[in-house]
Protein backbone atom coordinates (compact mmCIF):
# COMPACT_ATOMS: atom_id res chain seq x y z
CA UNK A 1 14.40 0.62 -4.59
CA UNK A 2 10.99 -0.44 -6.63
CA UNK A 3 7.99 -1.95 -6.97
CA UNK A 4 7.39 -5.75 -8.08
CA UNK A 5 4.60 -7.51 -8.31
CA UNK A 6 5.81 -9.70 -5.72
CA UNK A 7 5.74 -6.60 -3.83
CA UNK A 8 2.66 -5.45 -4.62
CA UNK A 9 1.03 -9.11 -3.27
CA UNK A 10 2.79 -9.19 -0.08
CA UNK A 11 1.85 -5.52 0.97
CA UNK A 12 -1.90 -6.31 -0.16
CA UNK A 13 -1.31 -8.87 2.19
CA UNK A 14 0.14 -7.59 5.05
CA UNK A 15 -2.53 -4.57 4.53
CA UNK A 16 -5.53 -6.65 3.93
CA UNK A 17 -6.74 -4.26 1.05
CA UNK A 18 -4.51 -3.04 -2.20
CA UNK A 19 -1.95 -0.92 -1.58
CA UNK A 20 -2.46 3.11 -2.73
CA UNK A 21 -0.01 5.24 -4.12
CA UNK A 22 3.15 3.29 -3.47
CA UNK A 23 6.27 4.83 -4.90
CA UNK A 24 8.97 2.57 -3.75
CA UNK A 25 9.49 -0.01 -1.31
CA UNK A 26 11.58 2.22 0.84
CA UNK A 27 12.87 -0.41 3.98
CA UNK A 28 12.60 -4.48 3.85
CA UNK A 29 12.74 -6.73 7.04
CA UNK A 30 16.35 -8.78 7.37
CA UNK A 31 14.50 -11.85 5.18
CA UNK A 32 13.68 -9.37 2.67
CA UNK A 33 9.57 -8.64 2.80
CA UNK A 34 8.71 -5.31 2.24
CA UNK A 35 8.23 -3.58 5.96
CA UNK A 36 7.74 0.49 4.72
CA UNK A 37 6.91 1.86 1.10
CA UNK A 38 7.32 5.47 -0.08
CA UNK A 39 3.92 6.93 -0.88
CA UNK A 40 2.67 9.59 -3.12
CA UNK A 41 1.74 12.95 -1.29
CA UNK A 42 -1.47 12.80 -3.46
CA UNK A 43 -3.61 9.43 -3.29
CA UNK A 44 -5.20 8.03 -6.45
CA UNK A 45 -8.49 9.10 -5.45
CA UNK A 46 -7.33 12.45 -4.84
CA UNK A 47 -7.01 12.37 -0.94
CA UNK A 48 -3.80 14.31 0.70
CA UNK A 49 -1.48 12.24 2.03
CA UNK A 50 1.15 13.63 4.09
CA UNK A 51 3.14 10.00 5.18
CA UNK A 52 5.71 9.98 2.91
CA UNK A 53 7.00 6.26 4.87
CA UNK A 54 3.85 4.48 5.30
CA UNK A 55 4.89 0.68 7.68
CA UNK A 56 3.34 -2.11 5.88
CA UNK A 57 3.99 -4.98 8.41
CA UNK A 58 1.55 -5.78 10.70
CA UNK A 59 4.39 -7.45 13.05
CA UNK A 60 6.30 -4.32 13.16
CA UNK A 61 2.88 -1.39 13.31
CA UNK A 62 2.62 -3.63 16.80
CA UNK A 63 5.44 -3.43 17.98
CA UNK A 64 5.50 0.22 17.02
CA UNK A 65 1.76 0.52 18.47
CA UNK A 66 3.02 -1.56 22.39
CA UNK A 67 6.13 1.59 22.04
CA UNK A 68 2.94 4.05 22.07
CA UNK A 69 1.04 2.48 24.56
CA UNK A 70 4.62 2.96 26.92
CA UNK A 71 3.98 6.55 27.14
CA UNK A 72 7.47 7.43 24.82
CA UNK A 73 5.67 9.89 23.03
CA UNK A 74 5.14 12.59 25.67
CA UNK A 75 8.60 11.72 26.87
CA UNK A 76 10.08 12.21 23.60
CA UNK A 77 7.91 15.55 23.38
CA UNK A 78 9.07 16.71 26.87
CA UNK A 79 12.90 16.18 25.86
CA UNK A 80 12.22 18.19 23.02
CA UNK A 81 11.32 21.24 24.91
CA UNK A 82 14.42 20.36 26.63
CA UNK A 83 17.31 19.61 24.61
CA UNK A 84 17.70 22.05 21.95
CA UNK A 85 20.05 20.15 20.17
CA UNK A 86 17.72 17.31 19.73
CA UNK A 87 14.54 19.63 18.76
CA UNK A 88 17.48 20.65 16.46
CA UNK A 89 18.18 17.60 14.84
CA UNK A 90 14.27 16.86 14.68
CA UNK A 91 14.08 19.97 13.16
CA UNK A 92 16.31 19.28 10.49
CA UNK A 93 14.50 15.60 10.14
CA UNK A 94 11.37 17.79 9.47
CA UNK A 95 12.35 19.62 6.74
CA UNK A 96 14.52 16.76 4.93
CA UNK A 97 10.43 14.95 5.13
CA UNK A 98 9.22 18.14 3.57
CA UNK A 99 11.94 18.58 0.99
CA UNK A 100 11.48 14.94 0.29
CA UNK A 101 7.59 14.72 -0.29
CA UNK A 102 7.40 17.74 -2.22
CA UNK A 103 9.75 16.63 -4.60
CA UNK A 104 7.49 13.91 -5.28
CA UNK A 105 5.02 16.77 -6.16
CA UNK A 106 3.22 20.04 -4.89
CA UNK A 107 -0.48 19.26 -2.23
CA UNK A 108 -0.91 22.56 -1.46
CA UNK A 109 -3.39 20.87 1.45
CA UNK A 110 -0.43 19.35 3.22
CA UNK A 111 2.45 22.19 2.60
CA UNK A 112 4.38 22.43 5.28
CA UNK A 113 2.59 19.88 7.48
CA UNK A 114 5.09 16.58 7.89
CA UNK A 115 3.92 13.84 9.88
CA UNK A 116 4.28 12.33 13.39
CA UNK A 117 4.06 15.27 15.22
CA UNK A 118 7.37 16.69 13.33
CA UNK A 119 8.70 19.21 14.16
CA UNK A 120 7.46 19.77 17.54
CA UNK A 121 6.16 17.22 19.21
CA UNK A 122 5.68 13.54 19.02
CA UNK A 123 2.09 12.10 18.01
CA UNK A 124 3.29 8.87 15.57
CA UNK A 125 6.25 6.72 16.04
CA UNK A 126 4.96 4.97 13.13
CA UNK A 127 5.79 7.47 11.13
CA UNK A 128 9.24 8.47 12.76
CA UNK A 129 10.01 4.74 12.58
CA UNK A 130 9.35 4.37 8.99
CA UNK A 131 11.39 7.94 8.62
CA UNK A 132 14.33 6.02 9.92
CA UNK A 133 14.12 2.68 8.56
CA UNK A 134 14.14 4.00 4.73
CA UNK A 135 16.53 7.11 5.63
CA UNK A 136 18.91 4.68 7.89
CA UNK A 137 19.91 5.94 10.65
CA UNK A 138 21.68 9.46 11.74
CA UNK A 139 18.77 11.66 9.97
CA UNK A 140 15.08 11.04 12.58
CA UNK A 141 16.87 11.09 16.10
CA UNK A 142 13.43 10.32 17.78
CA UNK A 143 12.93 7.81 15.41
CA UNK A 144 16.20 5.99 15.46
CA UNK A 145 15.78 5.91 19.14
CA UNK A 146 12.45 4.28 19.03
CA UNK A 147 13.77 1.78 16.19
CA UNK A 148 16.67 0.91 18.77
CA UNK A 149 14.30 0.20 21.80
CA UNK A 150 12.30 -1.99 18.99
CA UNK A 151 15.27 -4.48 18.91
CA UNK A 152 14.75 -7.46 16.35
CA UNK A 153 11.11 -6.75 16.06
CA UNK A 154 10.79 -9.80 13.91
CA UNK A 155 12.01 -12.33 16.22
CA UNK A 156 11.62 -15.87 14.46
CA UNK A 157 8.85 -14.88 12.44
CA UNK A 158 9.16 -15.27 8.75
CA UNK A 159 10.80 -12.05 8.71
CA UNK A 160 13.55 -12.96 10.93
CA UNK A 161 17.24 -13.18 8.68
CA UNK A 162 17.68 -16.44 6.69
């Protein structure tokens, strides 16, 4: 995926303020509006920034945000103490984040630190969602499972399929 200008506009917009140190538009809703971008680990200005998969749309960060507000996250943090196989697979999730990032280049601030709580525990679903909407699914089991319990986020919104 890339970067248009079109892009550029509609994440301003969705944003409110210009967008920093896109990469890539890494997930678009079903009408095709950018919904996550890929980010540098290294802002323009020089800030650290450890979300790789930054959400864009407003529509979806509240759905995302109501998810929080449920109490998932110290469920999803409790099952990980308890199912090894999932603390496993978030495990792996973690360092495929890491691997990822640091390809895009070295923040020696930020080494080893993903995002969302990874690999322990769960602090963001933003970020886990985000994770699993530009990785698809079978990679972020925390996040796919908060992406499912989303459903069609975009209902008939603009961003619903044409």
């Amino acid at each position: 995926m890339s970067v248009f200008e079109e892009d550029i506009a509609a994440i301003r917009e969705q944003l409110g303020r210009p967008p920093r140190g896109i990469v890539e538009v890494a997930s678009r809703c079903p009408s095709g509006h950018p919904n996550v971008v890929k980010t540098e680990p290294r802002l323009p200005d020089g800030t650290p920034f450890p979300t790789l998969y930054y959400i864009t749309c407003p529509r979806l960060a509240g759905a995302i945000g109501t998810l929080e507000a449920s109490g998932l996250m110290a469920e999803m943090s409790e099952r990980l103490t308890e199912d090894d196989e999932l603390a496993r697979a978030y495990a792996t999730a973690h360092e495929s984040y890491l691997a990822e990032r640091e390809a895009l280049g070295h923040v020696p601030e930020i080494e080893g630190i993903s995002a969302g709580g990874m690999p322990t525990r769960v602090k963001c679903l933003h970020v886990l969602v985000g994770h699993s909407l530009a990785k698809g699914p079978g990679l972020n089991p925390l996040g796919d499972q908060a992406l499912e319990l989303l459903g069609e986020w975009w209902g008939s919104s603009s961003c619903a399929p044409r």
